[in-house]
Protein backbone atom coordinates (compact mmCIF):
# COMPACT_ATOMS: atom_id res chain seq x y z
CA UNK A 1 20.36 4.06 24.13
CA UNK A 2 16.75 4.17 24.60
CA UNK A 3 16.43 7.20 22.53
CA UNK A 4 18.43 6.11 19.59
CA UNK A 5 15.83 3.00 19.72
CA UNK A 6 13.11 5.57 19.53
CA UNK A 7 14.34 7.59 16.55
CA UNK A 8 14.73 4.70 14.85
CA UNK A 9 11.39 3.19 15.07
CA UNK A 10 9.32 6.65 14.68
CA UNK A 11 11.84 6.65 11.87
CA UNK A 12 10.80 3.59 10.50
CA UNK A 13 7.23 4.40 11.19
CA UNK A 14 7.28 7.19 9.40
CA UNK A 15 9.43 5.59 5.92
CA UNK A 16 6.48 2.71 6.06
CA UNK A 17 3.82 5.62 6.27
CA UNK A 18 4.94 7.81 3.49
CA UNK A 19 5.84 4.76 1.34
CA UNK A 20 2.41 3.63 1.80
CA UNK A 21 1.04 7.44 0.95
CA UNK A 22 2.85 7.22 -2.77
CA UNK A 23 1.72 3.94 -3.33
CA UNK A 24 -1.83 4.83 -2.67
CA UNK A 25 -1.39 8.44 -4.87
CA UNK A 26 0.77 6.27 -7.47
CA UNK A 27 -2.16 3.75 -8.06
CA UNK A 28 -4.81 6.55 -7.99
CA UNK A 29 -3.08 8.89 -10.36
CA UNK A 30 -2.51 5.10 -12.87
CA UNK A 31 -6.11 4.65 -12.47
CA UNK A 32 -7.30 8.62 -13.50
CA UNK A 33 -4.90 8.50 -16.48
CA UNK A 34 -6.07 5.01 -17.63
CA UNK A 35 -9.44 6.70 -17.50
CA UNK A 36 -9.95 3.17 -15.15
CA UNK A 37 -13.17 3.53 -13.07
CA UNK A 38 -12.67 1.07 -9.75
CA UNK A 39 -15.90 1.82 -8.11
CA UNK A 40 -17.65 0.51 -11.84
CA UNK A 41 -15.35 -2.25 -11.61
CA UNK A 42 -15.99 -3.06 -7.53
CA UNK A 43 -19.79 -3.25 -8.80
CA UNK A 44 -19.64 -5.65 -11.32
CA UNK A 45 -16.75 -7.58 -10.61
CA UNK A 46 -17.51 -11.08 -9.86
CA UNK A 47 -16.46 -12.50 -6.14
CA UNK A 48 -13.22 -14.74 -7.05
CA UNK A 49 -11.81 -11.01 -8.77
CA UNK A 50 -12.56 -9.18 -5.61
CA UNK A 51 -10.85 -11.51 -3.58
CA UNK A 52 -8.04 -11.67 -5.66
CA UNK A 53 -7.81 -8.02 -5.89
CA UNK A 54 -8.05 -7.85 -1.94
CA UNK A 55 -5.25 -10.70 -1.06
CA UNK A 56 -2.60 -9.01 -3.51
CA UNK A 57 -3.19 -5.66 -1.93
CA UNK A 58 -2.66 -7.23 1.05
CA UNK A 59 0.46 -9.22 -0.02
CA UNK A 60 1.81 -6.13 -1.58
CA UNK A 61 0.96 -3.96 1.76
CA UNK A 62 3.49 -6.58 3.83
CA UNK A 63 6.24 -6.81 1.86
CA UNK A 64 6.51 -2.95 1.15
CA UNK A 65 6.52 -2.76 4.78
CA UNK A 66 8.77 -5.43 5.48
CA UNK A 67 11.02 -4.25 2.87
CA UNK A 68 11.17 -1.13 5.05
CA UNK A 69 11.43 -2.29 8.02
CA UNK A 70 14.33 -4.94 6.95
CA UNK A 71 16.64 -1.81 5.47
């Protein structure tokens, strides 16, 4: 029993990992067709942007992972 509860989280583990991988090369690869320069951006940005910016990632990070983790 234990090892079926093993599988299933390095299973899980690993889903949230590569979903996470091709979200991170989806937004990248957006960004370089765009032609959309985020370190320019980072630099200028005011601080209410950045924030912004950094609490949707965040949002976004949790419920891809709890979408993952709930299938």
């Amino acid at each position: 029993m234990t090892d079926i509860i093993l599988i299933s989280t390095l299973l899980k583990l690993g889903l949230s990992l590569l979903a996470f991988a091709c979200a991170w090369g989806g937004l990248r690869l957006f960004d370089i067709v765009t032609g959309f320069d985020f370190k320019n951006w980072i630099k200028h940005a005011d601080h209410r942007s950045i924030s912004n910016y950094l609490g949707f990632r965040q949002l976004a990070i949790c419920i891809l992972f709890g979408l993952i983790l709930s299938s």
